[in-house]
N, C-alpha and C. Protein backbone atom coordinates (compact mmCIF):
# COMPACT_ATOMS: atom_id res chain seq x y z
N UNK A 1 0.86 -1.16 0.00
CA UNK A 1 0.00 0.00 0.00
C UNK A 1 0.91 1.22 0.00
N UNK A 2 0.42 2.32 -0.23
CA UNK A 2 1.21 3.19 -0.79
C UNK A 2 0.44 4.53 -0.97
N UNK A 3 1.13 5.25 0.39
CA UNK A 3 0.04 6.74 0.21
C UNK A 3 0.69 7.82 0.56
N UNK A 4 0.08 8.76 0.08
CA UNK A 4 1.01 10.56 -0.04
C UNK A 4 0.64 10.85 1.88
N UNK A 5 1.30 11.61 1.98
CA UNK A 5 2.10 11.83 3.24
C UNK A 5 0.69 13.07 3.68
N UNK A 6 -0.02 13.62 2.72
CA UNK A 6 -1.07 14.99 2.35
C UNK A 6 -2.15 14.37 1.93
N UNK A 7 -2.59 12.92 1.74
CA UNK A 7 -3.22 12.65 0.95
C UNK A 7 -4.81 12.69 1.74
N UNK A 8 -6.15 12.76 1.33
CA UNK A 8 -6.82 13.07 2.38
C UNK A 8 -7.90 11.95 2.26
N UNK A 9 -7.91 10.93 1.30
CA UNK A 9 -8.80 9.64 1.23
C UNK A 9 -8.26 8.81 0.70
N UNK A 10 -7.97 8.10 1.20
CA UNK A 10 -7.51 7.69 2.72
C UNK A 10 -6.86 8.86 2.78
N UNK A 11 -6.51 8.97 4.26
CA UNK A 11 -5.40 9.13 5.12
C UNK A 11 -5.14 8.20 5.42
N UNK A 12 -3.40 8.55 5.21
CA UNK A 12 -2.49 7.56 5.57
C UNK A 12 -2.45 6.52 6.34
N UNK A 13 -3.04 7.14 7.60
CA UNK A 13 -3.16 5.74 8.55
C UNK A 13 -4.45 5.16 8.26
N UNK A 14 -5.53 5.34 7.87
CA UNK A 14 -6.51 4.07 7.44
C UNK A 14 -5.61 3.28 5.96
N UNK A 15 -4.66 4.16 5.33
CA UNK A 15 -4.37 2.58 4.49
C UNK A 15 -3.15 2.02 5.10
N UNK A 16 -2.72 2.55 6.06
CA UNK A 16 -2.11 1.93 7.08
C UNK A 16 -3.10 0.80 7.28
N UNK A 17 -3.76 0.59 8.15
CA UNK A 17 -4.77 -0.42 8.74
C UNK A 17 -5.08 -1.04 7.67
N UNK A 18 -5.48 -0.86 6.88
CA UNK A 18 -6.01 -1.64 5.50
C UNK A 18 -4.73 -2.75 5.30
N UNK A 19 -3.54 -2.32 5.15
CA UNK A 19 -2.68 -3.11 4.96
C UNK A 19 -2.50 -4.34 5.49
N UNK A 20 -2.98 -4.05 7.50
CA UNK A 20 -2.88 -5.08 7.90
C UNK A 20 -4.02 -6.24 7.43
N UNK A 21 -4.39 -6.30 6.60
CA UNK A 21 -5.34 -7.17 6.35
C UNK A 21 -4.94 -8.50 5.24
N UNK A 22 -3.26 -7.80 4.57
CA UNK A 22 -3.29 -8.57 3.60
C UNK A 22 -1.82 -8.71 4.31
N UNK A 23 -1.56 -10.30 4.24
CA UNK A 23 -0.36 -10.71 5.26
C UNK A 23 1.29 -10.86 4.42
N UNK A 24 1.04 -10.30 3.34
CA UNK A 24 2.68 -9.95 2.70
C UNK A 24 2.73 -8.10 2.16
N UNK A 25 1.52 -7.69 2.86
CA UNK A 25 1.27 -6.65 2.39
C UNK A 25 2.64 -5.63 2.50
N UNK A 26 2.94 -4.40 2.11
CA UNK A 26 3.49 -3.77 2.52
C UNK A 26 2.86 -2.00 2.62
N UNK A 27 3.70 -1.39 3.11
CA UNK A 27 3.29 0.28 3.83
C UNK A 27 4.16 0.98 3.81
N UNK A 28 3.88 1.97 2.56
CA UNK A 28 4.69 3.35 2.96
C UNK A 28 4.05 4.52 2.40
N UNK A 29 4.57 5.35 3.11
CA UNK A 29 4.03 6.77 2.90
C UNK A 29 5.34 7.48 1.98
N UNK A 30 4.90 8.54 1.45
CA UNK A 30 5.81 9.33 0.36
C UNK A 30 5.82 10.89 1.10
N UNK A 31 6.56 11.03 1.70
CA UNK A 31 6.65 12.60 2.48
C UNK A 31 6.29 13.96 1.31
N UNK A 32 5.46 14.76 1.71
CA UNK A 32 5.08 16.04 1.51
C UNK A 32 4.01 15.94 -0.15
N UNK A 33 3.90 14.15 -0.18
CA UNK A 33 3.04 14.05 -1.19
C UNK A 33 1.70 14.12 -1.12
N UNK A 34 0.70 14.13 -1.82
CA UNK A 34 -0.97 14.27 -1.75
C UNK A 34 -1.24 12.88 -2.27
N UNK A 35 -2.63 13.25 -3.24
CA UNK A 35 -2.97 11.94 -3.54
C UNK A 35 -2.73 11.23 -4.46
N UNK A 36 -2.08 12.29 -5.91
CA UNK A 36 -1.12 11.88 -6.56
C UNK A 36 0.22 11.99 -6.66
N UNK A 37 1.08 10.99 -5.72
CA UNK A 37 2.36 10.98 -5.18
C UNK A 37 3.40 10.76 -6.56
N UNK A 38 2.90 10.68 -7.65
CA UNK A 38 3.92 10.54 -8.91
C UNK A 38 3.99 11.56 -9.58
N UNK A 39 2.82 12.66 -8.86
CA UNK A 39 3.20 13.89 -10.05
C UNK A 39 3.65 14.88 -8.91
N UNK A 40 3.47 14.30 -7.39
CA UNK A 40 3.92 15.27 -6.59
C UNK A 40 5.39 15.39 -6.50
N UNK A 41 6.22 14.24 -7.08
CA UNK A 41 7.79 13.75 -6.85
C UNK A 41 7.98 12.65 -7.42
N UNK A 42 7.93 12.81 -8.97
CA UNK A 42 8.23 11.40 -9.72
C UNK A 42 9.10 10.48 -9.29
N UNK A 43 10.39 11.51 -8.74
CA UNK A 43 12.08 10.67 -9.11
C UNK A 43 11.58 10.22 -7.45
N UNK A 44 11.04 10.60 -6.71
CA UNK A 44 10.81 9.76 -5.35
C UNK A 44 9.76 8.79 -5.60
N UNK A 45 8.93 8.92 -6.28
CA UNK A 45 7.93 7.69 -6.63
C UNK A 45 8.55 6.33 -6.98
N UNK A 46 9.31 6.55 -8.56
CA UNK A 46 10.09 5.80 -9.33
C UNK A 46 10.97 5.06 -8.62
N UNK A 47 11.93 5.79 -7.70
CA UNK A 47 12.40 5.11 -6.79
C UNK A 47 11.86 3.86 -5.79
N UNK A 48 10.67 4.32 -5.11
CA UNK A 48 10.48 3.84 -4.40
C UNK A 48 9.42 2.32 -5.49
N UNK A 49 9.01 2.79 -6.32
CA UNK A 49 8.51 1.30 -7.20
C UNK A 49 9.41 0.65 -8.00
N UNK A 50 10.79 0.86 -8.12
CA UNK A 50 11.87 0.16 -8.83
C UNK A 50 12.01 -0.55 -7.45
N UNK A 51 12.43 0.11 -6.32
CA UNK A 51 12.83 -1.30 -4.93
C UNK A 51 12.02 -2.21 -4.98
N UNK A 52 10.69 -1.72 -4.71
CA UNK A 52 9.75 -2.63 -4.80
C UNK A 52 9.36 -3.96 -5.74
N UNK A 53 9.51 -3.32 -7.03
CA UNK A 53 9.56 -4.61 -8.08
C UNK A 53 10.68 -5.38 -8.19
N UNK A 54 12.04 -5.03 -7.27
CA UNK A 54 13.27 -5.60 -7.84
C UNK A 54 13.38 -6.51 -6.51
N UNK A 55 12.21 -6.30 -5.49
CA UNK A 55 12.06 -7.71 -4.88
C UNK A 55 11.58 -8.83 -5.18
């Protein structure tokens, strides 16, 4: 799961909680992002979904 740091549906911590529901899930937030965290900071987006897929 994966939510802007500003974002206001969700907020962060309900997809926090949401997460726990799925048991390989993962959780992070993108600092000073909203609800679209790829146009708020691509090269921090990109980053953070290249780690992700290169698990």
């Amino acid at each position: 799961m994966y939510a802007g740091e500003l974002d206001g549906g969700p907020r962060p911590e309900l997809a926090r909680r949401v997460t726990e529901f799925f048991q390989w899930a993962e959780f992070t937030v993108q600092p000073g992002a909203g609800h679209y965290p790829w146009l708020d900071d691509p090269e921090h987006f990109a980053a953070r979904m290249d780690a992700f897929f290169a698990n």
